[in-house]
N, C-alpha and C. Protein backbone atom coordinates (compact mmCIF):
# COMPACT_ATOMS: atom_id res chain seq x y z
N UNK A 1 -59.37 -45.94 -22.84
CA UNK A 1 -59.68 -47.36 -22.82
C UNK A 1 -60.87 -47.59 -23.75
N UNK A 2 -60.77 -48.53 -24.46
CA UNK A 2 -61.89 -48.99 -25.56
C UNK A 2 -63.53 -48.86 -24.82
N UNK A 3 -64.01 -49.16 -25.31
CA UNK A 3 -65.56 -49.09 -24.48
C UNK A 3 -65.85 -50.15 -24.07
N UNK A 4 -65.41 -51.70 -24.89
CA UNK A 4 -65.75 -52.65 -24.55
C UNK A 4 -65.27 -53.20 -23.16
N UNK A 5 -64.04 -52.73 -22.75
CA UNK A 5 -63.02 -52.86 -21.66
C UNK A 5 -64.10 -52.32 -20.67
N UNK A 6 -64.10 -50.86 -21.06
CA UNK A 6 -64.67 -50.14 -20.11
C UNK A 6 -65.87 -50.57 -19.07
N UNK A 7 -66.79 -50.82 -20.19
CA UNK A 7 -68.42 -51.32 -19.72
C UNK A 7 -67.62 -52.83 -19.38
N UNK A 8 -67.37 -53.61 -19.08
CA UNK A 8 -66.47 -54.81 -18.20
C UNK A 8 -66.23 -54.69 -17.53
N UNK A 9 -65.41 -53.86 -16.94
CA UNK A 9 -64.81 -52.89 -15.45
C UNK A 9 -65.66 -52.88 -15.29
N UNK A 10 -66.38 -51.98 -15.58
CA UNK A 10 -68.32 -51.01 -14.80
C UNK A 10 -68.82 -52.45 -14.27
N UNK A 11 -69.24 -52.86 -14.95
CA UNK A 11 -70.09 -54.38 -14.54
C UNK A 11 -69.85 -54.61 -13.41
N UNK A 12 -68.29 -55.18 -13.61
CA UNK A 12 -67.79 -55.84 -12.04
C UNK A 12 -67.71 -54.69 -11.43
N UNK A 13 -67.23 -53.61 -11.08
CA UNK A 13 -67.30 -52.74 -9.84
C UNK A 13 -69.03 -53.04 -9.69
N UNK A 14 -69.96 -52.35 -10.58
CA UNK A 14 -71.13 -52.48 -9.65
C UNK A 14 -72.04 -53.97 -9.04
N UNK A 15 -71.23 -55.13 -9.79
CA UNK A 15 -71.61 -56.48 -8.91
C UNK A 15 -71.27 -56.37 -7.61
N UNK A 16 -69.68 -55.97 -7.44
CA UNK A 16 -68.73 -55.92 -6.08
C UNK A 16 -69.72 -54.86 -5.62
N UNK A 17 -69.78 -53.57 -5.86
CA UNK A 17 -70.20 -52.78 -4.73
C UNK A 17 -71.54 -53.30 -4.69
N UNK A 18 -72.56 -53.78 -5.11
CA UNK A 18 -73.63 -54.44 -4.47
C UNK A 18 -73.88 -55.83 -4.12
N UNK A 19 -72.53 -56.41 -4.07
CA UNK A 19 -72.31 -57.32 -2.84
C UNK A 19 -72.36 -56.63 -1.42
N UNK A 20 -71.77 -55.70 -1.49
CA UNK A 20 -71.09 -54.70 -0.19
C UNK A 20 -72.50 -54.60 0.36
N UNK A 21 -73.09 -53.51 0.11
CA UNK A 21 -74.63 -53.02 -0.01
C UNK A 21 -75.50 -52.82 -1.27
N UNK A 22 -76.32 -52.54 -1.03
CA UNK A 22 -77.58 -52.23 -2.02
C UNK A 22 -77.25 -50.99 -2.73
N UNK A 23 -77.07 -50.30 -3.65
CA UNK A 23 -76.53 -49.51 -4.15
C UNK A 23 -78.05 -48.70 -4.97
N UNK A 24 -78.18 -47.17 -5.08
CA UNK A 24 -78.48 -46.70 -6.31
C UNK A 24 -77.53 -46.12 -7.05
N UNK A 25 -77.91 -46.04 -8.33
CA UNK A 25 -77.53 -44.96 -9.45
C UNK A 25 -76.98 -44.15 -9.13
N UNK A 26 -77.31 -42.76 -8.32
CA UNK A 26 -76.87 -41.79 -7.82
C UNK A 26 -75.86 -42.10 -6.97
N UNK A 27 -76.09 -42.94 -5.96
CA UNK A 27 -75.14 -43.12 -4.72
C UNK A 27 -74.16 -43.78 -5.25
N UNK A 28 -73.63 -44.71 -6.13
CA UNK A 28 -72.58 -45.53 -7.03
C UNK A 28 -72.13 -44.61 -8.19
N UNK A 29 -72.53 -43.42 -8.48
CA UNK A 29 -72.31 -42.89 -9.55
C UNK A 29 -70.86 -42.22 -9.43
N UNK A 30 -70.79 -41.40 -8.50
CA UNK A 30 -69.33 -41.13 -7.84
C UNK A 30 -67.81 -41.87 -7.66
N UNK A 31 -68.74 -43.00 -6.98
CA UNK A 31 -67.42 -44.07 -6.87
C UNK A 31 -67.08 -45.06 -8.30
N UNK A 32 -67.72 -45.22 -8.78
CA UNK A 32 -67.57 -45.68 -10.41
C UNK A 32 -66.89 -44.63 -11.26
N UNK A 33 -67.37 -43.50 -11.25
CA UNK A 33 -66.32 -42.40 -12.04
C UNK A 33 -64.80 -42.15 -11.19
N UNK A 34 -64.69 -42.25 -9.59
CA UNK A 34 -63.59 -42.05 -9.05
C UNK A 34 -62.45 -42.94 -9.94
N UNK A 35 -62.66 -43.98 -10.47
CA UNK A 35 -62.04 -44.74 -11.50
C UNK A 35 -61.49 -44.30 -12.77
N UNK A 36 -61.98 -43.17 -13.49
CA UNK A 36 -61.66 -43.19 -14.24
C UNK A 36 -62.79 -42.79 -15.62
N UNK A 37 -63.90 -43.26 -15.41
CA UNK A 37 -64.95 -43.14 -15.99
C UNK A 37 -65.98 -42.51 -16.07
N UNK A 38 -66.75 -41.83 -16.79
CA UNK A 38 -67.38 -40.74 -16.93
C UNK A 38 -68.95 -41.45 -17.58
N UNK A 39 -69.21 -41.55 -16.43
CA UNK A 39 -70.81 -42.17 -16.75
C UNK A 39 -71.90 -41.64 -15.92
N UNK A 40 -73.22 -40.82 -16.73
CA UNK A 40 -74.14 -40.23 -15.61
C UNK A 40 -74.91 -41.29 -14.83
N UNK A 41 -75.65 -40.56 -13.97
CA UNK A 41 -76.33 -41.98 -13.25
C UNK A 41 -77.36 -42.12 -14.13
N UNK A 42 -77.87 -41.71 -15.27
CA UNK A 42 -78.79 -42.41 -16.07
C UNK A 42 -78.28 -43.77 -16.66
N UNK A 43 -76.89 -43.54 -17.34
CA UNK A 43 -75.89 -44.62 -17.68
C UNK A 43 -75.96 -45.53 -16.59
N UNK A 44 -75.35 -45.49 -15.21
CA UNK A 44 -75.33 -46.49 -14.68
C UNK A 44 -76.62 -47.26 -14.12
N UNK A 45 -77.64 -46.33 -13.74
CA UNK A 45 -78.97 -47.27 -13.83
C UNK A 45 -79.29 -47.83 -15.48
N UNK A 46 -78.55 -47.80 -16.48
CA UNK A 46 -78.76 -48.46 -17.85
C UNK A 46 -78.13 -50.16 -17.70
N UNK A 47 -77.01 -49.78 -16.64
CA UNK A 47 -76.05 -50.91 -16.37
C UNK A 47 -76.59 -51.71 -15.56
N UNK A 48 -77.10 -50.58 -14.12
CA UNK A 48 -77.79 -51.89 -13.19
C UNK A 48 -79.18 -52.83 -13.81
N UNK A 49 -79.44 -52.11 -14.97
CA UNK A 49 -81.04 -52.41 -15.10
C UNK A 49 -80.59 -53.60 -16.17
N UNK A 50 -79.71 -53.57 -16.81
CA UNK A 50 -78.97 -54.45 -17.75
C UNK A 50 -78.65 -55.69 -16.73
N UNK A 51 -77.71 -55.85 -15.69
CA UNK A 51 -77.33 -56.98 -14.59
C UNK A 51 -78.73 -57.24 -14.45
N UNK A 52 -79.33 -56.44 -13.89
CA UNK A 52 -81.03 -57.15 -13.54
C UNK A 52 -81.75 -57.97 -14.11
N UNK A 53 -81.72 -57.88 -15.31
CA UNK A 53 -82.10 -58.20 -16.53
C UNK A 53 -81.57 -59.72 -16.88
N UNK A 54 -80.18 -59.62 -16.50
CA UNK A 54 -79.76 -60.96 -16.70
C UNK A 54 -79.93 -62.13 -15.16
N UNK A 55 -80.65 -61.01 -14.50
CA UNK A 55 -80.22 -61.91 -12.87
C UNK A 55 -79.43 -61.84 -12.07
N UNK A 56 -78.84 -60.85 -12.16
CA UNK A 56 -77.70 -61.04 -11.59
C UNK A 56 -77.82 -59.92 -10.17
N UNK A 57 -78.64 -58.54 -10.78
CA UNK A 57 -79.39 -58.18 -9.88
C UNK A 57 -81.06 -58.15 -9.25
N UNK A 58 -81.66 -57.51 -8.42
CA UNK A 58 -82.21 -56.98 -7.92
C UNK A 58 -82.84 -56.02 -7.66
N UNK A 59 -83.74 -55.44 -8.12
CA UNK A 59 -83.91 -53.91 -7.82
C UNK A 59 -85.17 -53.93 -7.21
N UNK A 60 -85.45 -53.04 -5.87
CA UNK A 60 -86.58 -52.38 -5.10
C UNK A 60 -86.49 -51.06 -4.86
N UNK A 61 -87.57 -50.48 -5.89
CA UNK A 61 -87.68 -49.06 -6.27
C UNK A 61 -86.27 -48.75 -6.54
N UNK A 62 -85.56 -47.97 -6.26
CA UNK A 62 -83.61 -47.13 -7.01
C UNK A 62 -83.01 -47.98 -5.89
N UNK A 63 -83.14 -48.77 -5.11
CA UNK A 63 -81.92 -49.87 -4.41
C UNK A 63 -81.92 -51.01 -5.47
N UNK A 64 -80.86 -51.53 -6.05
CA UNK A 64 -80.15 -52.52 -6.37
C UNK A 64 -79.76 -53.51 -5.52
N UNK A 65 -79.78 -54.64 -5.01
CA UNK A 65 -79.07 -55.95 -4.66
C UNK A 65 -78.62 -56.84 -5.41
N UNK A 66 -77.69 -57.29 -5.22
CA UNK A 66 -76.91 -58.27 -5.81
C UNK A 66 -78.15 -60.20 -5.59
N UNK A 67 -78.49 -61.13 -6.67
CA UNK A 67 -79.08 -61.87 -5.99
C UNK A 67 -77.90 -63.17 -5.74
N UNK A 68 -78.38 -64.27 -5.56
CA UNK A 68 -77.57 -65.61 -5.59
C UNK A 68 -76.42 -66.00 -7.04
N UNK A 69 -77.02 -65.66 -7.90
CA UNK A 69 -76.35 -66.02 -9.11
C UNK A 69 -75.31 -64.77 -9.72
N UNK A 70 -75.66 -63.34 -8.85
CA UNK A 70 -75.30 -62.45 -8.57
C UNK A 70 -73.54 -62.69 -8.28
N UNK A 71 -74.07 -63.29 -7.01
CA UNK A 71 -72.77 -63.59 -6.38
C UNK A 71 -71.74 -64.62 -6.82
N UNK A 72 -72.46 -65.60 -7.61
CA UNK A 72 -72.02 -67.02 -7.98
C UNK A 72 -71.05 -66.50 -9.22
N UNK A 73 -71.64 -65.44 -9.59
CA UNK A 73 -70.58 -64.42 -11.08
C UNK A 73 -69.79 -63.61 -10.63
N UNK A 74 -70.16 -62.95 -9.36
CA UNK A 74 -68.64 -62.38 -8.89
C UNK A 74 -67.76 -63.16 -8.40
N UNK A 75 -68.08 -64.13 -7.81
CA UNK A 75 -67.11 -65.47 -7.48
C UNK A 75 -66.17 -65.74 -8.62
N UNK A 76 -66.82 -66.39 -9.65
CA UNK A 76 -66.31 -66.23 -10.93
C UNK A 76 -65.29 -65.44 -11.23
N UNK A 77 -66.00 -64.44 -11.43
CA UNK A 77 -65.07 -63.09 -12.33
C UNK A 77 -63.95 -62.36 -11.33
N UNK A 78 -63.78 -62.91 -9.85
CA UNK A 78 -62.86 -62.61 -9.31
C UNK A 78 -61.55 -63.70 -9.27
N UNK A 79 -61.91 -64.88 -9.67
CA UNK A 79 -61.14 -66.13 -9.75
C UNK A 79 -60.53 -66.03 -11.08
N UNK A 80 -61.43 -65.48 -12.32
CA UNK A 80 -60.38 -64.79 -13.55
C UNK A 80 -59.55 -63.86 -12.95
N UNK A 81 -59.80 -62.38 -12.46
CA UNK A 81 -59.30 -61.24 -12.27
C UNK A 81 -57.76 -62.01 -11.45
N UNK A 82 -57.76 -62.75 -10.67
CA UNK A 82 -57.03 -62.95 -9.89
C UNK A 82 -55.64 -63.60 -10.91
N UNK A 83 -55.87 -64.75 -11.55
CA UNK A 83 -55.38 -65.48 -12.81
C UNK A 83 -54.74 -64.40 -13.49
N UNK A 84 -55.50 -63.56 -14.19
CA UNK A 84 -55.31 -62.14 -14.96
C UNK A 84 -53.73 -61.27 -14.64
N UNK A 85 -53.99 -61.37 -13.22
CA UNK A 85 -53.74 -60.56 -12.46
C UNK A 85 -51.98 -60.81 -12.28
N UNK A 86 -52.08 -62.08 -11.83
CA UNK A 86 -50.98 -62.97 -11.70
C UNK A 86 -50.27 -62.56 -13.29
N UNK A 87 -50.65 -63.09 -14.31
CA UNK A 87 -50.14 -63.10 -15.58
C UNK A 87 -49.61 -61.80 -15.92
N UNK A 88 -50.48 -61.19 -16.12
CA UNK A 88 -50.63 -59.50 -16.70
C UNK A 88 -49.62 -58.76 -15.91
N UNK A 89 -50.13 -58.78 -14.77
CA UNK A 89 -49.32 -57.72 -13.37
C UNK A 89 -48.35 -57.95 -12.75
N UNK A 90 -48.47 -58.89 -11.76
CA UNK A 90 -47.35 -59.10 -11.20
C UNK A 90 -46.26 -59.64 -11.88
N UNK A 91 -46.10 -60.77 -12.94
CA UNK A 91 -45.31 -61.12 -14.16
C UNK A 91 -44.80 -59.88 -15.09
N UNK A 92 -45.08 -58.52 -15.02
CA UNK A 92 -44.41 -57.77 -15.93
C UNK A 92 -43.49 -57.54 -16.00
């Protein structure tokens, strides 16, 4: 998969899983590669620190939270995925 795809996926899994809970690097690093992807947890604290950056997360000391606007973009990006989803997937 291209990289650009890739780091897109990453994003949204780690918005979703820190909707769930508070996530670190280490502890998300597993379930993000169970996917498919091969990223150390230096990489993915590059990612969470990137969402943070835009607002979207949270961070206290290596916990991550998702904040308000956090959520207001996974709202979002699950209302595409879904659209997507319909088109792409189940339509094949």
């Amino acid at each position: 998969m291209h990289s650009d795809f890739e780091n897109s996926f990453t994003r949204i899994h780690l918005l979703y899983h820190a909707n769930v809970n508070a996530i670190t690097p280490e502890e998300i690093q597993p379930e993000i590669n169970s996917h498919g992807y091969h990223y150390s947890a230096q990489q993915i604290k590059e990612g969470l620190d990137h969402l943070t950056n835009e607002g979207y997360l949270t961070n206290k000391g290596s916990q991550y939270d998702i904040t308000l606007s956090g959520k207001d973009e996974l709202r979002s990006v699950q209302q595409h995925l879904e659209t997507l989803y319909q088109e792409v997937i189940k339509n094949k």
